[in-house]
N, C-alpha and C. Protein backbone atom coordinates (compact mmCIF):
# COMPACT_ATOMS: atom_id res chain seq x y z
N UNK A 1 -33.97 56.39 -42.37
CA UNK A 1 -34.12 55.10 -43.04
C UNK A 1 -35.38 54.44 -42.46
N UNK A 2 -36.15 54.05 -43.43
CA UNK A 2 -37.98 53.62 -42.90
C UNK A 2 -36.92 52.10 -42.62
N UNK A 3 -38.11 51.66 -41.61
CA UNK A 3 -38.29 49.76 -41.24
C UNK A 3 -37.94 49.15 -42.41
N UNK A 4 -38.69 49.36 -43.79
CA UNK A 4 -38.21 48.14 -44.92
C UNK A 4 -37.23 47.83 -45.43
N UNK A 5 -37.01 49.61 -45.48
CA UNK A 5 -35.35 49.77 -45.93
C UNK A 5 -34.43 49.01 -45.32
N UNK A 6 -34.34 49.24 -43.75
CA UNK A 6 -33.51 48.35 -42.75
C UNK A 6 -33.40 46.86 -43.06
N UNK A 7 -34.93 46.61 -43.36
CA UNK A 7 -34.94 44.90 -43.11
C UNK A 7 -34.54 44.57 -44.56
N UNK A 8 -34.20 45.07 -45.75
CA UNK A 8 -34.27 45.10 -46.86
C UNK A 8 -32.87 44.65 -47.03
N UNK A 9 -31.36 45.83 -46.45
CA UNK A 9 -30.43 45.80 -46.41
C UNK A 9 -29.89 44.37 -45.53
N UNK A 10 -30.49 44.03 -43.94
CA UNK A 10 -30.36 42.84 -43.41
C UNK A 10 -30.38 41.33 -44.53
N UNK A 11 -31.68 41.66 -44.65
CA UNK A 11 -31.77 40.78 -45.74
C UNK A 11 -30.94 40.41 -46.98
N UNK A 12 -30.79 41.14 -47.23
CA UNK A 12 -29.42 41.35 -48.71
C UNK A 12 -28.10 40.90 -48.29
N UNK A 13 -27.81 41.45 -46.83
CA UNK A 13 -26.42 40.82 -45.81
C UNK A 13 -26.56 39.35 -45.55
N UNK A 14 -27.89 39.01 -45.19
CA UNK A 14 -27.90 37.58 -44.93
C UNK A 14 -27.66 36.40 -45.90
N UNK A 15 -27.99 37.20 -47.39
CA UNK A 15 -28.32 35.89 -48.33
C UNK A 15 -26.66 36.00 -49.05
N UNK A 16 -25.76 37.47 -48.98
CA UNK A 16 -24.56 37.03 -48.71
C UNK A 16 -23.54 35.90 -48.54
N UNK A 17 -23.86 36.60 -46.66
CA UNK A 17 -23.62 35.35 -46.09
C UNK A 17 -23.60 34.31 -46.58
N UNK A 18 -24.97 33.76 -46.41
CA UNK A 18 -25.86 32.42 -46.91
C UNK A 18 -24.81 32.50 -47.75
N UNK A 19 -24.25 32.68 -48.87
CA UNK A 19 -23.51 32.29 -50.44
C UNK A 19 -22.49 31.85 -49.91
N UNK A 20 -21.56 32.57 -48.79
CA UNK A 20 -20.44 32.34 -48.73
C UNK A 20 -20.04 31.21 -48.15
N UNK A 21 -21.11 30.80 -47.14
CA UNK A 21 -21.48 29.70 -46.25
C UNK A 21 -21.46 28.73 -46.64
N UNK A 22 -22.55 28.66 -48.04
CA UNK A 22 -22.72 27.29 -48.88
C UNK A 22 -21.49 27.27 -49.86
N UNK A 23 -20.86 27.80 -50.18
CA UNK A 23 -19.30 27.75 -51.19
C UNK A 23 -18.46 27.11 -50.07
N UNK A 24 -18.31 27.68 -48.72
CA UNK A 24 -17.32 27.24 -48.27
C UNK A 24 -17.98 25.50 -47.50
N UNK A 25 -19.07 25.41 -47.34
CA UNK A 25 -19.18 23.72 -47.29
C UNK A 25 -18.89 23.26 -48.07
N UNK A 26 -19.00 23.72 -50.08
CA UNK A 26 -19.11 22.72 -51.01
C UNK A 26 -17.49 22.34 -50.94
N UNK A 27 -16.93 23.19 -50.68
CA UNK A 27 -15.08 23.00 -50.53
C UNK A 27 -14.83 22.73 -49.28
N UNK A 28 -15.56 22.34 -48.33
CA UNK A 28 -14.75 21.47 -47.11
C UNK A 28 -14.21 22.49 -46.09
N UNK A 29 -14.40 23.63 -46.35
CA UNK A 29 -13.86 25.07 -45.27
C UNK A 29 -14.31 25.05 -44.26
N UNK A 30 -14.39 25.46 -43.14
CA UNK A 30 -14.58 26.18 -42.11
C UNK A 30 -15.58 27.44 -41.98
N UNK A 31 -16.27 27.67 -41.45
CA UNK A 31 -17.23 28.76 -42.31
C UNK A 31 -17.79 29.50 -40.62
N UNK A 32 -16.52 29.25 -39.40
CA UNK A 32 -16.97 29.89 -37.94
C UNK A 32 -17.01 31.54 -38.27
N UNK A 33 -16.88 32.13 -38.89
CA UNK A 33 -16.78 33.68 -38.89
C UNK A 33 -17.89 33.73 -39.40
N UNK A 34 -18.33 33.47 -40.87
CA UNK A 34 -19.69 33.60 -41.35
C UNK A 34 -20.84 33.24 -40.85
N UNK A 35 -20.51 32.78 -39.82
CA UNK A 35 -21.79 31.37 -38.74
C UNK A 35 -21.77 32.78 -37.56
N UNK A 36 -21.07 33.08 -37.53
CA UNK A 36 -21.46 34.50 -36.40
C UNK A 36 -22.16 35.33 -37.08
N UNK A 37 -21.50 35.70 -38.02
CA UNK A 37 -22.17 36.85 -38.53
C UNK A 37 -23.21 36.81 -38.70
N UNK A 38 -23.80 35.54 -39.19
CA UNK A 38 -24.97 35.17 -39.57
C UNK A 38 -25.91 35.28 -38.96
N UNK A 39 -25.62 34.72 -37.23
CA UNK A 39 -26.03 35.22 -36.25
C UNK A 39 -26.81 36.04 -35.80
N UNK A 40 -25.60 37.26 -35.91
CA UNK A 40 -25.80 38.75 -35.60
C UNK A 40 -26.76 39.40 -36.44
N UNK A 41 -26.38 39.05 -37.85
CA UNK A 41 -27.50 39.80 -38.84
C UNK A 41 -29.06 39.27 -38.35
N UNK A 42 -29.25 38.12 -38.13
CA UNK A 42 -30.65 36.94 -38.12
C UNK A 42 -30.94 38.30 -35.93
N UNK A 43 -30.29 38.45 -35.21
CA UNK A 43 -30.33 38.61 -34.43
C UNK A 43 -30.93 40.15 -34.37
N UNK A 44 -29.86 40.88 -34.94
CA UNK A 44 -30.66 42.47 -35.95
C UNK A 44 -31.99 42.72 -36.10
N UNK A 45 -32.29 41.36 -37.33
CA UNK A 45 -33.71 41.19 -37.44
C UNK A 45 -34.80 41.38 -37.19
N UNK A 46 -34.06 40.14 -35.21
CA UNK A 46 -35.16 39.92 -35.08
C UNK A 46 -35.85 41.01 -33.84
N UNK A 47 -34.76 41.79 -33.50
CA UNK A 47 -34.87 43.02 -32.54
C UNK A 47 -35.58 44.03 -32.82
N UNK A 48 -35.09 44.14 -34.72
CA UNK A 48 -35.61 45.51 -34.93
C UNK A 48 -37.63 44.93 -35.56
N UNK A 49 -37.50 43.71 -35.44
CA UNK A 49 -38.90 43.37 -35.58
C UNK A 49 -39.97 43.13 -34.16
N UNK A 50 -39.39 43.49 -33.04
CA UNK A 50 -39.95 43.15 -31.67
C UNK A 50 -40.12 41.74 -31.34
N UNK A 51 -38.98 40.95 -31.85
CA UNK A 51 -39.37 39.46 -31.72
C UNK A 51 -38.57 39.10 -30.84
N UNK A 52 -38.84 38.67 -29.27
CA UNK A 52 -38.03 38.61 -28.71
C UNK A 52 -38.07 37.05 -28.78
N UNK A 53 -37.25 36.28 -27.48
CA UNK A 53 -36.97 34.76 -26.93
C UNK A 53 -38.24 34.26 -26.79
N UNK A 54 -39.30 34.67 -26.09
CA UNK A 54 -40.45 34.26 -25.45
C UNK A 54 -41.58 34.16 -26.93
N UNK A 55 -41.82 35.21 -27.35
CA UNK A 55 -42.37 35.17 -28.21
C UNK A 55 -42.15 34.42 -30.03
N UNK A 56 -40.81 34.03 -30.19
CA UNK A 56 -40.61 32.97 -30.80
C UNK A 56 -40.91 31.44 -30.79
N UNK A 57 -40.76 31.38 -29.05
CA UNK A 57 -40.72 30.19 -28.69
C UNK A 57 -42.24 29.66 -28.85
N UNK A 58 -42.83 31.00 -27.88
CA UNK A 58 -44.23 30.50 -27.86
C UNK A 58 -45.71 31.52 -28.61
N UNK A 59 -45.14 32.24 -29.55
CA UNK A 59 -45.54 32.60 -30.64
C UNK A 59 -46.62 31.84 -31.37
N UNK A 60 -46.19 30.83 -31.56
CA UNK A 60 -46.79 29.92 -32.79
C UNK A 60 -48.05 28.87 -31.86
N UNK A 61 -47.35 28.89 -30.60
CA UNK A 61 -48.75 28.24 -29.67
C UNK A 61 -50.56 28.72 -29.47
N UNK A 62 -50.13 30.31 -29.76
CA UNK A 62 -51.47 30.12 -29.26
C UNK A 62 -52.00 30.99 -30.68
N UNK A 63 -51.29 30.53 -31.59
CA UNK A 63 -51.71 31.35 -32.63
C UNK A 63 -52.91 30.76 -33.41
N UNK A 64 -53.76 31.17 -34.61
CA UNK A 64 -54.82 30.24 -35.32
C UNK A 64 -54.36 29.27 -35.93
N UNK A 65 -53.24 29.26 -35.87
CA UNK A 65 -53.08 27.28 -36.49
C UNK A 65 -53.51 26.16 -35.47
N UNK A 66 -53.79 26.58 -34.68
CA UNK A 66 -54.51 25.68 -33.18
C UNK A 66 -55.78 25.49 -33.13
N UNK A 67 -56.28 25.09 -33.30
CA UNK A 67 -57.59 24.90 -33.29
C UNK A 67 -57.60 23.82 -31.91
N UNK A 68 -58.64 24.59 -30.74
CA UNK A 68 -58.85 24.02 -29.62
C UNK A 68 -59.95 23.26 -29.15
N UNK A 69 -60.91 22.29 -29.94
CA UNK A 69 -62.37 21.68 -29.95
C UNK A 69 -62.49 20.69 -29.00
């Protein structure tokens, strides 16, 4: 199974989720099982993309949206 494929299937699990998530707010539910899962899939992600803690956090710092003059 290539990388896209993987992130392809994640993706498809997440927006799932996502559905079941937003049905069960519009009805007032509880939605702690899907809020993990959600988690885990978003967590999948971001592993099998080399994105760790550090580099999320500070990713976007020294990237070209900064302009340093």
């Amino acid at each position: 199974m290539s990388k896209e494929q993987y992130l392809k299937i994640i993706n498809k699990e997440l927006q799932k989720v996502n559905k079941k998530i937003d049905v069960k707010i519009v009805k007032g539910e509880q939605y702690f099982r899907e809020a993990r899962e959600h988690k885990m899939l978003l967590r999948k992600a971001r592993q099998f993309n080399g994105q760790g803690f550090f580099s999320r956090i500070f990713g976007g710092l020294f990237s070209s949206q900064f302009s340093f003059r």
